[in-house]
PDB file of N, CA and C in Angstrom:
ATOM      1  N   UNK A   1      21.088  17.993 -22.702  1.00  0.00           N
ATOM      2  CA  UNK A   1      21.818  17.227 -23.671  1.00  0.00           C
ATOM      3  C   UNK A   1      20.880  16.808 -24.795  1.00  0.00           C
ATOM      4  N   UNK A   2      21.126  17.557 -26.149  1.00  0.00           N
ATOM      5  CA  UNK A   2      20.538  16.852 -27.077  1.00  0.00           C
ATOM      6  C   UNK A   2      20.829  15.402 -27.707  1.00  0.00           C
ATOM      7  N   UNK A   3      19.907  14.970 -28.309  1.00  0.00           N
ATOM      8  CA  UNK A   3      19.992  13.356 -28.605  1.00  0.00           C
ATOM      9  C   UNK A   3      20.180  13.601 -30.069  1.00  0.00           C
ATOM     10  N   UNK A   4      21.105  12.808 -30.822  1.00  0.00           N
ATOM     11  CA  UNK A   4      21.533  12.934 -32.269  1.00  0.00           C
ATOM     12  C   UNK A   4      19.899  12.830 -33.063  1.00  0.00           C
ATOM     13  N   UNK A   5      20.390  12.760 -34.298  1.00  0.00           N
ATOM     14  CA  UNK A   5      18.611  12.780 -34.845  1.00  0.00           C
ATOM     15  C   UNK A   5      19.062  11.304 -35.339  1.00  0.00           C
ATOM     16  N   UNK A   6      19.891  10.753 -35.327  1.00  0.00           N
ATOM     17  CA  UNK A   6      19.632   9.350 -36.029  1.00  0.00           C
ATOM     18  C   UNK A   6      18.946   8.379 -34.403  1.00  0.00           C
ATOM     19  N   UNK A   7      19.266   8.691 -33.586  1.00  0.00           N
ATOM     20  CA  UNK A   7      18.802   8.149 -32.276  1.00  0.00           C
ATOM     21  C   UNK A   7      17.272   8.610 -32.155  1.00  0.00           C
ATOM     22  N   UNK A   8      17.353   9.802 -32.911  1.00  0.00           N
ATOM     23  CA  UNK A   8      15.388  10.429 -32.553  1.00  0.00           C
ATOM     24  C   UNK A   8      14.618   9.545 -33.793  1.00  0.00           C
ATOM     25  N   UNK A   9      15.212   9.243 -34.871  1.00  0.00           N
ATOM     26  CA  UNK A   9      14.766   8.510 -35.294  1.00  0.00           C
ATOM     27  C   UNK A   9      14.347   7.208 -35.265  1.00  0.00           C
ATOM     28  N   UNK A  10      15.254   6.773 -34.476  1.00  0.00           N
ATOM     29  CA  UNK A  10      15.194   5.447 -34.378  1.00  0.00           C
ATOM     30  C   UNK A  10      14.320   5.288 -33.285  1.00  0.00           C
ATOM     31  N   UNK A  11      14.422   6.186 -32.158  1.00  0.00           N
ATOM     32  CA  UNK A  11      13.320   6.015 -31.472  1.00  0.00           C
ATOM     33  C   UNK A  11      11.873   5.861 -31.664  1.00  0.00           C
ATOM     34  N   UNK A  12      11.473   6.819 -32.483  1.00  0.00           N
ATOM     35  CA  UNK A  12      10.398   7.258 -33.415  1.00  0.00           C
ATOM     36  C   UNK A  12       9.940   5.951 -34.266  1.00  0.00           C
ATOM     37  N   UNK A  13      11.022   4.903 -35.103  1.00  0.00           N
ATOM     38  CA  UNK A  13      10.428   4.093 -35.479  1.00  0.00           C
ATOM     39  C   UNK A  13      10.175   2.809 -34.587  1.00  0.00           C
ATOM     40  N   UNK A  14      11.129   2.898 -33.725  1.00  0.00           N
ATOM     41  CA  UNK A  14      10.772   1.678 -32.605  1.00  0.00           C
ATOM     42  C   UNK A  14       9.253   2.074 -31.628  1.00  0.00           C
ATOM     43  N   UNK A  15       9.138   3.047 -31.776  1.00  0.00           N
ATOM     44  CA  UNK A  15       7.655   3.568 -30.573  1.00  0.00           C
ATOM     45  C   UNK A  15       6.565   2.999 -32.246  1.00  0.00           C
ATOM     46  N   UNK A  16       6.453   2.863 -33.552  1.00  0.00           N
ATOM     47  CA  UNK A  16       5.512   2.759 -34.121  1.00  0.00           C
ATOM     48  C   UNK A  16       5.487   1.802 -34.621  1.00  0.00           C
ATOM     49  N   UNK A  17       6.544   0.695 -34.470  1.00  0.00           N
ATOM     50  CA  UNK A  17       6.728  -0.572 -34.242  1.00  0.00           C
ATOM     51  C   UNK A  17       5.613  -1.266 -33.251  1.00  0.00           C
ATOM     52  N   UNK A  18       6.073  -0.785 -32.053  1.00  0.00           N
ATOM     53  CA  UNK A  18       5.296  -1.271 -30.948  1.00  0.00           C
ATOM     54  C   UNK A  18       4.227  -0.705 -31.101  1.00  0.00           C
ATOM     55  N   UNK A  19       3.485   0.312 -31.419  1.00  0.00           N
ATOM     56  CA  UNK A  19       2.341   0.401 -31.681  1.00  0.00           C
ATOM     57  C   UNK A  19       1.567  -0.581 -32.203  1.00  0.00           C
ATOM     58  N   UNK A  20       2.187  -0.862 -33.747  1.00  0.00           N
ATOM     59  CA  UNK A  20       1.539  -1.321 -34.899  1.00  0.00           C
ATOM     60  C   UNK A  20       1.380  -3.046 -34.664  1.00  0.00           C
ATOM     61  N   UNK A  21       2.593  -3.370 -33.593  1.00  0.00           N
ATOM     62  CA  UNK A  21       2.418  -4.773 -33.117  1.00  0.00           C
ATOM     63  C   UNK A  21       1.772  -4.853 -31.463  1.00  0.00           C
ATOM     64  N   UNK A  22       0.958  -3.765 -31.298  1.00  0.00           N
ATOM     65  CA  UNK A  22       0.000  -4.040 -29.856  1.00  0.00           C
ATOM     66  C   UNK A  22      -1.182  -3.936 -30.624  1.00  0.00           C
ATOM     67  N   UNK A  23      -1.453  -3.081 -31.894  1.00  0.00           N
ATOM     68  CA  UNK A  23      -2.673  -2.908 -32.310  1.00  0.00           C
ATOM     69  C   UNK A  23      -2.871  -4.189 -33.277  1.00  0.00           C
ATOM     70  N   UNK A  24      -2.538  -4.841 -33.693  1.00  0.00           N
ATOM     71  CA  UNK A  24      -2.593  -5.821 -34.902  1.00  0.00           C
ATOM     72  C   UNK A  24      -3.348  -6.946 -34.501  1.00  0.00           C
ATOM     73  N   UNK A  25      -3.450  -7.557 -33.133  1.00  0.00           N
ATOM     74  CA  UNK A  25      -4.418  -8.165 -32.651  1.00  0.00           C
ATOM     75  C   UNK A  25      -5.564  -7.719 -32.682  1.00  0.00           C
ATOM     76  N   UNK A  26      -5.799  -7.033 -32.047  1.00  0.00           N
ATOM     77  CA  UNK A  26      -7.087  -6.061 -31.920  1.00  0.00           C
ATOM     78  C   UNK A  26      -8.071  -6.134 -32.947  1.00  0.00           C
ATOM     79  N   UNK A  27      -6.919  -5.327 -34.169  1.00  0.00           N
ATOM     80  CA  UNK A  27      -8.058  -4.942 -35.710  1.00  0.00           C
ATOM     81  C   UNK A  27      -7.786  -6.149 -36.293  1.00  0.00           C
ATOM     82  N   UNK A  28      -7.396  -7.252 -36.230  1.00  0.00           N
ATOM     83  CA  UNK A  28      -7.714  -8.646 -36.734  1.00  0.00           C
ATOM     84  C   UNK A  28      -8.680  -9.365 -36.432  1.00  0.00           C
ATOM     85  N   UNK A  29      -9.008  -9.275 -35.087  1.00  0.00           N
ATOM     86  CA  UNK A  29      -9.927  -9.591 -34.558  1.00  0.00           C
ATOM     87  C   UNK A  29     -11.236  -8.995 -34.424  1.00  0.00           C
ATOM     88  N   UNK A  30     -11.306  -7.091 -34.729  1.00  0.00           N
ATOM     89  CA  UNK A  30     -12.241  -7.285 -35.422  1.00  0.00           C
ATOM     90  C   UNK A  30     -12.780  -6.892 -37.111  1.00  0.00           C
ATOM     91  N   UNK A  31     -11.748  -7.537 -37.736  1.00  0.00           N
ATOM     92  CA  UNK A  31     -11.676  -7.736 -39.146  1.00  0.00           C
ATOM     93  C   UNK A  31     -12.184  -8.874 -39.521  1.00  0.00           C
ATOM     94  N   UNK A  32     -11.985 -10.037 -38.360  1.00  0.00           N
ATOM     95  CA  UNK A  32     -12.219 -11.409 -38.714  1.00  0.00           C
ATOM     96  C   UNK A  32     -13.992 -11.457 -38.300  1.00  0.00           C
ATOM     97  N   UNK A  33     -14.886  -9.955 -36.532  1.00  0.00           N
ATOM     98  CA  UNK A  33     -16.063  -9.933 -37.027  1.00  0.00           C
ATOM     99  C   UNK A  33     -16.604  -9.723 -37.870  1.00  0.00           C
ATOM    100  N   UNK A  34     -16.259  -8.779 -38.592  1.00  0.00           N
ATOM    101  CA  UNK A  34     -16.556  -7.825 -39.794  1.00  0.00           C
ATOM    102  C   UNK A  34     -16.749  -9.066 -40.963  1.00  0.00           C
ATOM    103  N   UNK A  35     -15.866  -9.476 -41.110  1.00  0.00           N
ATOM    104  CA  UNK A  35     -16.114 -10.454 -42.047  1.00  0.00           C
ATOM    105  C   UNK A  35     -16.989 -11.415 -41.686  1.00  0.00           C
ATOM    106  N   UNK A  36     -17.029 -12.241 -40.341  1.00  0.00           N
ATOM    107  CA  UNK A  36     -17.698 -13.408 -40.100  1.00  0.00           C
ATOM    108  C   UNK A  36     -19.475 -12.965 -39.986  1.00  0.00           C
ATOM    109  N   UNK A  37     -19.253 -11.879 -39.296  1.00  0.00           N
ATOM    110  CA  UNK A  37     -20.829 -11.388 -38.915  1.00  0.00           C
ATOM    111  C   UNK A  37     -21.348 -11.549 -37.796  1.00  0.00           C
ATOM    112  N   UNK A  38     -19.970 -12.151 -36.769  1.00  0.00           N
ATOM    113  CA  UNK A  38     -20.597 -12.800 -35.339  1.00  0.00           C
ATOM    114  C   UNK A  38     -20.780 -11.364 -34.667  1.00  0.00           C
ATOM    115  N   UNK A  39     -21.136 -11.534 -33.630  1.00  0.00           N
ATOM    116  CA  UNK A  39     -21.592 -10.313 -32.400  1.00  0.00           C
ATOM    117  C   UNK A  39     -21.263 -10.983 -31.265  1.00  0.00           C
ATOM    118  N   UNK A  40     -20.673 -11.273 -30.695  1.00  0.00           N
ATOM    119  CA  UNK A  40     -20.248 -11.931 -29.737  1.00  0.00           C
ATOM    120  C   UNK A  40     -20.535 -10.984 -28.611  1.00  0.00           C
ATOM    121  N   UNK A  41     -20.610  -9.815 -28.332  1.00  0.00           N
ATOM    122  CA  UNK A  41     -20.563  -9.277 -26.900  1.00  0.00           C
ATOM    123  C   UNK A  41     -22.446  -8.970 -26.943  1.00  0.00           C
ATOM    124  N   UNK A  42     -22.919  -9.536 -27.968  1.00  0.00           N
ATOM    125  CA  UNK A  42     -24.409  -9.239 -28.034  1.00  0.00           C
ATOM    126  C   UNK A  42     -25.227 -10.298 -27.511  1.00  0.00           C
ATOM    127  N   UNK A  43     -24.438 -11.510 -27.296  1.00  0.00           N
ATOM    128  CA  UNK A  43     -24.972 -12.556 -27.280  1.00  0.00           C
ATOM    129  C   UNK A  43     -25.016 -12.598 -25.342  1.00  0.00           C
ATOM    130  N   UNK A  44     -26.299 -13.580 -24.671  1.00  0.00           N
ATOM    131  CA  UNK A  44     -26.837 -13.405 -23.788  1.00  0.00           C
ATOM    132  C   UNK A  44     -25.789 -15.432 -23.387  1.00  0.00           C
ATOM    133  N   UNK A  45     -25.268 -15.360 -22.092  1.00  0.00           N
ATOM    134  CA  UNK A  45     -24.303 -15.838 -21.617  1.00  0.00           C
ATOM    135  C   UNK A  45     -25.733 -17.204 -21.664  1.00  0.00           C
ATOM    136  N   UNK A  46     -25.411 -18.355 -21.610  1.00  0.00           N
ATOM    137  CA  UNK A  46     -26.678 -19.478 -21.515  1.00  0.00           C
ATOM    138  C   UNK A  46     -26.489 -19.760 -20.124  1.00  0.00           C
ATOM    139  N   UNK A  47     -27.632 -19.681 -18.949  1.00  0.00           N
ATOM    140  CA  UNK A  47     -27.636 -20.423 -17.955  1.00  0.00           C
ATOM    141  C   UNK A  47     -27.189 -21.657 -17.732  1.00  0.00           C
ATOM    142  N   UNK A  48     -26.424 -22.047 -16.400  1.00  0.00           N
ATOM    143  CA  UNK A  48     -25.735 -23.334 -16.515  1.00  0.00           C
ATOM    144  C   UNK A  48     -26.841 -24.375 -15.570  1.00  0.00           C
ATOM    145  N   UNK A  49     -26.804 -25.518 -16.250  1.00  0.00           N
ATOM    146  CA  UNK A  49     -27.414 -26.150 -15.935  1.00  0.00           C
ATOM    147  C   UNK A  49     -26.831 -27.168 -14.619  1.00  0.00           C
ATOM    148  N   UNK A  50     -27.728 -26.892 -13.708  1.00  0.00           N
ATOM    149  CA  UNK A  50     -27.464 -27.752 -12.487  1.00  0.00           C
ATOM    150  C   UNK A  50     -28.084 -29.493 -12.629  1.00  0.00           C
ATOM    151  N   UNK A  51     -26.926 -30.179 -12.212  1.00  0.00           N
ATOM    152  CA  UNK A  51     -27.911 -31.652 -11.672  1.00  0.00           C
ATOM    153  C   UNK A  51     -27.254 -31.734 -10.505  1.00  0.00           C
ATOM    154  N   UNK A  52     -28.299 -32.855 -10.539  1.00  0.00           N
ATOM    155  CA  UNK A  52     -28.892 -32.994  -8.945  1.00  0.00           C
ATOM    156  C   UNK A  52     -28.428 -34.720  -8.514  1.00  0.00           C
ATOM    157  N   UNK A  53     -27.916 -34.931  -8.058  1.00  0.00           N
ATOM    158  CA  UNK A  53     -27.278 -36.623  -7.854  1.00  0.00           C
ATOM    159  C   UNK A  53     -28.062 -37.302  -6.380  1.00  0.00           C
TER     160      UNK A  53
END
């Protein structure tokens, strides 16, 4: 059974919909490194400091 083409279409724009709104986090985030200059996965975690009671 073929599927009309206004249905293949619409499919087609709903699959690049959801693309474009799973990827938009992503390249914002790293648009916002790019711009800021941070490195965040470069950076070395700081030992936690224990006290002692």
């Amino acid at each position: 059974m073929k599927t009309d083409k206004i249905t293949q279409q619409k499919i087609i724009r709903d699959a690049l919909i959801s693309i474009v709104l799973y990827a938009l986090p992503v390249l914002l985030m790293l648009l916002s490194f790019r711009i800021s200059g941070e490195r965040p996965w470069k950076q070395h975690p700081q030992a936690a400091v224990k006290t002692t009671r």
